[in-house]
Protein backbone atom coordinates (compact mmCIF):
# COMPACT_ATOMS: atom_id res chain seq x y z
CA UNK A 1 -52.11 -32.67 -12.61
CA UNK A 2 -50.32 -34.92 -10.73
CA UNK A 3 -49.25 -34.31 -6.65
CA UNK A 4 -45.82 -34.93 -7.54
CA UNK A 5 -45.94 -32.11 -10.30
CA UNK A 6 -48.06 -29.80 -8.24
CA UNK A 7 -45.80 -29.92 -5.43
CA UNK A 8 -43.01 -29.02 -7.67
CA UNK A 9 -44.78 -26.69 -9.42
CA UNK A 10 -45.82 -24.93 -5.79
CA UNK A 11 -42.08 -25.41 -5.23
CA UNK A 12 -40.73 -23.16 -7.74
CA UNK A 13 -43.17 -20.37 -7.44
CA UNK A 14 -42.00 -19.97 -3.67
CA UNK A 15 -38.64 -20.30 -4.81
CA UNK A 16 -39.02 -17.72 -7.57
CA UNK A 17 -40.88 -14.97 -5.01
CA UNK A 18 -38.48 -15.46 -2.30
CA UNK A 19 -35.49 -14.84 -5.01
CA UNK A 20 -37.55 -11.72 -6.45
CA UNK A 21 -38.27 -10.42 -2.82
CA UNK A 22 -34.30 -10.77 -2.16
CA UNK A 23 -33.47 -8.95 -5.31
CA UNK A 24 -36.16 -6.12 -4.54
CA UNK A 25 -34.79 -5.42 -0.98
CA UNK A 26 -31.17 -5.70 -1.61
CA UNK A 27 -32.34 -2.66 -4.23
CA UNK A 28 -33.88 -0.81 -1.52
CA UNK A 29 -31.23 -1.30 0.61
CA UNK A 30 -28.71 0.57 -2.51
CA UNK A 31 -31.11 3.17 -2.21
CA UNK A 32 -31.40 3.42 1.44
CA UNK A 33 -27.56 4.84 1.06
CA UNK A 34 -26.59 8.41 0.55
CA UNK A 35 -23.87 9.14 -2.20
CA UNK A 36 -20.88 11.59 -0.84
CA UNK A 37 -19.18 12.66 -3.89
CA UNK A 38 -15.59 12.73 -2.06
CA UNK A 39 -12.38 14.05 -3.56
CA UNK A 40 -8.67 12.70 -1.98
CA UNK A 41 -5.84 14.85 -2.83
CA UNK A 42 -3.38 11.84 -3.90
CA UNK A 43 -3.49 8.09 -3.43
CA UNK A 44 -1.04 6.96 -0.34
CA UNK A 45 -1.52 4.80 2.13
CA UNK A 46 -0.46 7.79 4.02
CA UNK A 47 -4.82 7.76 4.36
CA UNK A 48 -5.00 4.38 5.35
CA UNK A 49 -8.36 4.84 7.42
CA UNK A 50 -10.04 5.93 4.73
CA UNK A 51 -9.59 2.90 2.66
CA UNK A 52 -10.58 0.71 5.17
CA UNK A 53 -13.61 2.55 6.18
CA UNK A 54 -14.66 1.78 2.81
CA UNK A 55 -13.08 -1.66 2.11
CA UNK A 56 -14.40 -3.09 5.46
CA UNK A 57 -18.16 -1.30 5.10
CA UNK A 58 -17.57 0.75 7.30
CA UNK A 59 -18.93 3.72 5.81
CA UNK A 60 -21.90 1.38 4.08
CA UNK A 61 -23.07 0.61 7.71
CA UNK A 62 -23.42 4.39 8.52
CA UNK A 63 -25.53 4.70 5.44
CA UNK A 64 -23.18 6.07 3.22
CA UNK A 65 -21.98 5.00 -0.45
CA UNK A 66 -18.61 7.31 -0.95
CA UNK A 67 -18.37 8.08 -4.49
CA UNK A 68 -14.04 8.90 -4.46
CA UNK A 69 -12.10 10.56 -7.25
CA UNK A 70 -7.69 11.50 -6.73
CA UNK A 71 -7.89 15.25 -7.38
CA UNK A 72 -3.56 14.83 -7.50
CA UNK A 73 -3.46 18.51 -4.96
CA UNK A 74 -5.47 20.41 -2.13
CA UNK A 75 -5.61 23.15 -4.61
CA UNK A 76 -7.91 21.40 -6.73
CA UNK A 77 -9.60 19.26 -4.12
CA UNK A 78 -11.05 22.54 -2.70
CA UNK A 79 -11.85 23.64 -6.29
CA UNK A 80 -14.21 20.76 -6.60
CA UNK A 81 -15.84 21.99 -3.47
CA UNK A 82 -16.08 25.44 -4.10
CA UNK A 83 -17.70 24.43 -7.54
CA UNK A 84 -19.84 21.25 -6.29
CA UNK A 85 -18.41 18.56 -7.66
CA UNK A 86 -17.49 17.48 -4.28
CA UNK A 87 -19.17 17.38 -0.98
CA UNK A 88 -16.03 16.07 1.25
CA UNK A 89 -12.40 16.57 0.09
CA UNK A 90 -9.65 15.24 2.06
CA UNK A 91 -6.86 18.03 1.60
CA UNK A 92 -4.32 20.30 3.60
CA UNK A 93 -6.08 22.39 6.27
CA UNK A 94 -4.12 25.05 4.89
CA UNK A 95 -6.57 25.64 1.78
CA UNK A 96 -9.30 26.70 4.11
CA UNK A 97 -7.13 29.10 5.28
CA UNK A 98 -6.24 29.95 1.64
CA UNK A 99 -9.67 30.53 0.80
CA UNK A 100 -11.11 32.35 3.91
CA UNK A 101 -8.57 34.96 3.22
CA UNK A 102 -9.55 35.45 -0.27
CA UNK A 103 -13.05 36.84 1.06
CA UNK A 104 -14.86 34.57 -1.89
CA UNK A 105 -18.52 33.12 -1.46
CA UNK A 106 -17.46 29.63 -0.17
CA UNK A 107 -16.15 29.14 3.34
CA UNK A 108 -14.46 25.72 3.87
CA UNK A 109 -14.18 24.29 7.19
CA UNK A 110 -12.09 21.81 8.45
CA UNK A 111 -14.51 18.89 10.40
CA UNK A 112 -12.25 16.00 11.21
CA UNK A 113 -8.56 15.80 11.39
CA UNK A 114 -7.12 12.35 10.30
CA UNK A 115 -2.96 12.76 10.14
CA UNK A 116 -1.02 14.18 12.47
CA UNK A 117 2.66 14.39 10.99
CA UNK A 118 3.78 14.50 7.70
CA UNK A 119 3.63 11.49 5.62
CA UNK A 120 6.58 12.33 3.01
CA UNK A 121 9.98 10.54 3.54
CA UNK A 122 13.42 11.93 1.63
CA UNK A 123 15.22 9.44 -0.52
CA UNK A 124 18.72 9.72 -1.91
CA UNK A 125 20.51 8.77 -4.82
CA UNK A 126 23.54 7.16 -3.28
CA UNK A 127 23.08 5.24 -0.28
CA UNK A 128 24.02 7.60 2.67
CA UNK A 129 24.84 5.16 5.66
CA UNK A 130 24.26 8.22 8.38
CA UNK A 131 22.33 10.31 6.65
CA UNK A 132 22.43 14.12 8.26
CA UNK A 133 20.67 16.76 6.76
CA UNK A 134 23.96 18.58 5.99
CA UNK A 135 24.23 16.18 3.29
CA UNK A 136 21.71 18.04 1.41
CA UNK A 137 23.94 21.13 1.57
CA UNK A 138 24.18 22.06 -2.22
CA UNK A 139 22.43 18.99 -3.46
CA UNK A 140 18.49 19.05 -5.72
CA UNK A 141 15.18 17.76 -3.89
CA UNK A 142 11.93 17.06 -6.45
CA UNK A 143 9.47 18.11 -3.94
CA UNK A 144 5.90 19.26 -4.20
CA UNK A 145 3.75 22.13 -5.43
CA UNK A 146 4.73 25.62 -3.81
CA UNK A 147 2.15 26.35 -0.71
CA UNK A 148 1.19 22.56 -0.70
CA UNK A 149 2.04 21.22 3.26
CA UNK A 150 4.87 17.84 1.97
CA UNK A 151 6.80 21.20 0.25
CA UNK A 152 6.08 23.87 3.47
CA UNK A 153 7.01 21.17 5.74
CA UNK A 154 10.34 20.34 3.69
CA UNK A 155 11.09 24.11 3.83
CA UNK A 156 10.24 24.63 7.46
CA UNK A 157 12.84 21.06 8.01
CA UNK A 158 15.53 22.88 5.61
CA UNK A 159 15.45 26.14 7.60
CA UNK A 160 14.71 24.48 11.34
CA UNK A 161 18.12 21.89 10.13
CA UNK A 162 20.09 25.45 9.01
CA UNK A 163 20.64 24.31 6.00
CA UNK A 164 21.30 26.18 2.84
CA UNK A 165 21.52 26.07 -0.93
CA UNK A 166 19.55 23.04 -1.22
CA UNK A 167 17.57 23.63 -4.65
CA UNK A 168 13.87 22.04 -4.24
CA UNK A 169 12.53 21.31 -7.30
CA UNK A 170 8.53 22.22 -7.26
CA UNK A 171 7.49 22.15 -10.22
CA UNK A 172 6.29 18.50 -11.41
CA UNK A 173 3.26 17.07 -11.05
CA UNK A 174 2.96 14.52 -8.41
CA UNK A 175 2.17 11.87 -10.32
CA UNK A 176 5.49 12.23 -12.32
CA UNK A 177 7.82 12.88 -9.46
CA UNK A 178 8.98 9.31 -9.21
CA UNK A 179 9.43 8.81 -12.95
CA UNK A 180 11.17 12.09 -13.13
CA UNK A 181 14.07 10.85 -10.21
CA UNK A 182 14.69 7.82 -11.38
CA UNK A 183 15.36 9.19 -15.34
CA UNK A 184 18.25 11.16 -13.93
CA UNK A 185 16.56 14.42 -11.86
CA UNK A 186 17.67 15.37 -8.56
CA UNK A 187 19.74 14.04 -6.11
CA UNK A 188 17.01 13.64 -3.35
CA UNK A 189 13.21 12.94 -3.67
CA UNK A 190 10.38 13.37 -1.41
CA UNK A 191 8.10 10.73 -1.85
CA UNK A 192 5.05 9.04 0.54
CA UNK A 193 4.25 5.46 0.53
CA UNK A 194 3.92 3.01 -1.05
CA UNK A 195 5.69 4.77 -3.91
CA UNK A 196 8.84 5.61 -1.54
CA UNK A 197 9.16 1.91 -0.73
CA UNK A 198 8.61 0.76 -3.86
CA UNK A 199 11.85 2.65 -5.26
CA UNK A 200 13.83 1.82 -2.61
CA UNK A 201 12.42 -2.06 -3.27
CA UNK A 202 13.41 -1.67 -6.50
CA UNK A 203 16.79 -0.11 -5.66
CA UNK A 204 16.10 2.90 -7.62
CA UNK A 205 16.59 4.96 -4.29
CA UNK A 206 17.70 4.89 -0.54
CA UNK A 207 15.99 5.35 2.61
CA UNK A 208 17.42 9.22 3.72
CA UNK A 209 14.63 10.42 6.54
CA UNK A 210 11.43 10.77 8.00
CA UNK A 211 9.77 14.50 7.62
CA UNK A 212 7.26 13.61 10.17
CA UNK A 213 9.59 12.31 12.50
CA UNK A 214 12.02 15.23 11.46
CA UNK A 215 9.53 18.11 11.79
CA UNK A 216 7.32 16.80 14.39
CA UNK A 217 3.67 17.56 14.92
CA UNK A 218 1.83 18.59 12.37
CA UNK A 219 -2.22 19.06 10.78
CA UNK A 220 -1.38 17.88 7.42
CA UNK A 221 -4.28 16.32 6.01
CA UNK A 222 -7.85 16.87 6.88
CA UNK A 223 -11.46 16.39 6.10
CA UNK A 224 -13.17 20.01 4.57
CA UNK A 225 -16.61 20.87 3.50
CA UNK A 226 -17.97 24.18 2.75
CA UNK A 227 -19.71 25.34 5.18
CA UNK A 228 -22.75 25.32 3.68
CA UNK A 229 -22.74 21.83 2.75
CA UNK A 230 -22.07 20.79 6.76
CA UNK A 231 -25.13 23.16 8.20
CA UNK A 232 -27.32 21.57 5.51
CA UNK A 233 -26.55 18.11 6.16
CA UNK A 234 -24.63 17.47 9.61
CA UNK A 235 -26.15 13.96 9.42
CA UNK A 236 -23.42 12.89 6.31
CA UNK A 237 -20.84 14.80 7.91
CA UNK A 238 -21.24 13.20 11.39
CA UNK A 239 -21.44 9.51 9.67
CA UNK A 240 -18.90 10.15 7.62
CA UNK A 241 -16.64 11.07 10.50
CA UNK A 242 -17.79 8.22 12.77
CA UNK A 243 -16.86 5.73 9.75
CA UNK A 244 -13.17 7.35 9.41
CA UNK A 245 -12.91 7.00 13.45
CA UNK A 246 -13.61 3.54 12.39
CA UNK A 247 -11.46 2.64 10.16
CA UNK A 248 -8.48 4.37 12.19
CA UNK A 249 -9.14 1.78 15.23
CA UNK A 250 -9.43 -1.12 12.81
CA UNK A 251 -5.54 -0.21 12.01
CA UNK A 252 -5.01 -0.92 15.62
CA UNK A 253 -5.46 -4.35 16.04
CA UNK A 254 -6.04 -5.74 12.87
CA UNK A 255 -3.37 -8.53 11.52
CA UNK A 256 -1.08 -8.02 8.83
CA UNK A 257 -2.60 -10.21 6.86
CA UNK A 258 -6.21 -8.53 7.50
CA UNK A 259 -4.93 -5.02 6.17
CA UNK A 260 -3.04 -6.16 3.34
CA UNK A 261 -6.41 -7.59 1.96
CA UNK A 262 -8.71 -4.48 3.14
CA UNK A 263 -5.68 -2.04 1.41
CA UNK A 264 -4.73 -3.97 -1.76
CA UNK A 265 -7.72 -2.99 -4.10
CA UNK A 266 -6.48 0.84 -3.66
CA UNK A 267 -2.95 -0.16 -4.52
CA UNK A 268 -2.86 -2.48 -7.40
CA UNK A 269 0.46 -3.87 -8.21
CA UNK A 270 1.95 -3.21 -4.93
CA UNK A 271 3.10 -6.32 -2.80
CA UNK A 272 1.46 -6.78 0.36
CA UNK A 273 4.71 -6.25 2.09
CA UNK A 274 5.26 -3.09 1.27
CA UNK A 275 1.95 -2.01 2.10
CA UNK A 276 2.40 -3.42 5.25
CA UNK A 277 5.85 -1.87 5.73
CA UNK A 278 4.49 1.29 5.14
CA UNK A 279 1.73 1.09 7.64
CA UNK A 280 3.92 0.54 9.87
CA UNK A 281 5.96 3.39 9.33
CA UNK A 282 3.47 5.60 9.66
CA UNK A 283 2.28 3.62 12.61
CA UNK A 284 5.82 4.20 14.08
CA UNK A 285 5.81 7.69 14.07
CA UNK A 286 1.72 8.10 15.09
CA UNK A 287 0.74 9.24 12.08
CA UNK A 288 -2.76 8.90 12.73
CA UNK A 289 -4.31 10.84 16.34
CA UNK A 290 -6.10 8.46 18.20
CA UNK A 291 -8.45 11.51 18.83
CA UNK A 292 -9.04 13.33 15.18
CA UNK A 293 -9.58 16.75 16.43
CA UNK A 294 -7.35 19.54 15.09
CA UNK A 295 -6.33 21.57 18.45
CA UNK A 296 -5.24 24.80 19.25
CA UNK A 297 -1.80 24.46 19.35
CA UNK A 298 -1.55 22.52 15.41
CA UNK A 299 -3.60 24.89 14.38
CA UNK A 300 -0.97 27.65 15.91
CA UNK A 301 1.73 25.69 14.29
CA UNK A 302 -0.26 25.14 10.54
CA UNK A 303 -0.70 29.39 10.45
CA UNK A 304 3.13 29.78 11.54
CA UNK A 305 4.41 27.12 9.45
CA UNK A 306 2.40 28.83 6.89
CA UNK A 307 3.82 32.68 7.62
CA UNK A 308 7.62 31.32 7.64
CA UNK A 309 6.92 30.25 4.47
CA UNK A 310 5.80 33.53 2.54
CA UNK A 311 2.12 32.17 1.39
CA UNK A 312 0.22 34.35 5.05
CA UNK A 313 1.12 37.72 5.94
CA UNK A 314 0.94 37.91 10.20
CA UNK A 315 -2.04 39.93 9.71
CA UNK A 316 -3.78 37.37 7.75
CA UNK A 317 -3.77 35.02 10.64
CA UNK A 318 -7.38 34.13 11.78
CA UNK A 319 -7.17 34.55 15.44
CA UNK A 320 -10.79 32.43 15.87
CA UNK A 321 -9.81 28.92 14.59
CA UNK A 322 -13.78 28.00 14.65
CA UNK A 323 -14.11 30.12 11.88
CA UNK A 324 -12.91 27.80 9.73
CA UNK A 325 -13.00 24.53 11.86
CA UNK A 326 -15.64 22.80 13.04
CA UNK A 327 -14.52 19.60 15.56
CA UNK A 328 -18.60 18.52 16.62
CA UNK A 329 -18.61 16.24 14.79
CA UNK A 330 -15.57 14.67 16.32
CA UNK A 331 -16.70 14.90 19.62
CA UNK A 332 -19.99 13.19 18.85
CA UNK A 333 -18.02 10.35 17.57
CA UNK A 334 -19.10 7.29 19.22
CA UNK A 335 -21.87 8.84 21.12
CA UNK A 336 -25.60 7.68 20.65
CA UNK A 337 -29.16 9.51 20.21
């Protein structure tokens, strides 16, 4: 054998095990990470740290792969919990409340709170050039599922505004609501973005109101895990909320252009400028706490909010919030060993 061809041939095999040793660790590293099997109760950009965490690795780099499904309701988001088929939902902090009260098995607990007003905006039928919520005096809303926090919070506004004979529609699934308003139904919708933008884009419907900025604060969309699942492995639950905290300060000072490209794979089909117009509506009206801990006084208002509208007797309320939240983990965020 030649030099020439034994160099080459000594060339090749070094190539060959360096490529095999790259392929064998970059499987390792896969199965270095733990899978979360994690449930969100709708798609909106209304959870905008979320996505990020995961588009920009944030998650990854904590050691976590986050396996996500849309479980379209808290209701059934803390059904896949209670039965195991997930280990994180992302729902209204009212279901733990929900299921404490029903004395079951399964405690969930609330471990990291990511909005802190409602992310729901009203849209009208006719364009309203001042709207005032006397101008839904009489008139039909397609709003959420009863005992779901967009449709509480919509009630509380109704009641807190002193108006009467509004007819809120409650009874179509989520995922049909928009369809449903622009065939004909209702005079009024309450939507969250992108969708709301997207009809109004499409002139289908008019910009009426904010319900965060209309309502004020409010706990509307946590992190839950049954108790059981967070005492057995506070390690996931204290990466996963570092990764969130993450993805939240990304928002901060990340470009336009940066977000559109971390959001877009979650929201195929919708333009980058109305993604970005709806982040910053929400940033407008500080949708997300710069500090994710649910306090006292939100989780006072969540248990009132929740008694004024028929779905907790007063003697139901759970005077001990820990017993069904849990903020360590949030305080441990961005601490080291």
């Amino acid at each position: 054998m030649s030099v020439r061809r034994k160099s080459a041939l000594v060339l090749l095999v070094a190539m060959l095990t360096l490529l095999t040793a790259a392929c064998g660790n970059k499987g390792k590293d896969t199965e270095k990470l733990t899978t979360v099997k994690f449930s969100e109760v709708i798609r909106s950009i209304f959870y905008a740290p979320h996505y990020v965490a995961m588009s920009k690795g944030f998650f990854e780099e904590q050691g976590l792969n986050v396996d996500m499904n849309t479980a379209q309701g808290s209701d059934k988001g803390a059904a896949a919990l209670i039965a195991g088929t997930a280990d994180i939902s992302m729902v209204g902090p009212e279901t733990s409340i929900y299921i404490y009260n029903q004395k079951g098995d399964k405690i969930l607990k609330v471990f990291h709170q990511l909005t802190s007003k409602d992310g729901s905006f009203l849209l009208s039928r006719e364009k309203l050039d001042d709207f005032k919520w006397s101008d839904v005096q009489g008139k039909t809303i397609i709003g959420w599922r009863p005992g779901s926090a967009p449709q509480m919070v919509m009630n509380s506004t109704l009641i807190k505004e002193q108006v009467k004979d509004a007819e809120v529609i409650t009874n179509i699934a989520s995922p049909a609501m928009a369809g449903a308003f622009t065939s004909g139904q209702g005079d009024f919708i309450q939507l969250f973005e992108p969708v709301a933008s997207t009809l109004v884009k499409e002139g289908k419907a008019f910009y009426a109101a904010s319900l965060g900025e209309a309502f004020g604060p409010f706990p509307e969309t946590s992190y839950v895990a049954t108790s059981d699942f967070i005492e057995d492995h506070p390690e996931i639950i204290q990466k996963f909320s570092n990764a969130v905290a993450e993805g939240a300060q990304w928002l901060t000072t990340a470009s336009n252009d940066e977000i559109a490209e971390a959001l877009t794979p979650f929201f195929e089909g919708t333009p980058e400028d109305l993604i970005i117009q709806s982040i910053e509506r929400y940033k407008s009206q500080d949708t997300w706490p710069t500090n994710p801990e649910m306090t006292q006084a939100q989780f006072d208002t969540l248990q009132n909010v929740l008694i004024e509208n028929g779905v907790l007797k007063s003697e139901e309320k759970i005077a001990n919030m820990e017993e069904i939240v849990d903020m360590s983990f949030v305080k441990n965020i961005g601490k080291t060993d």
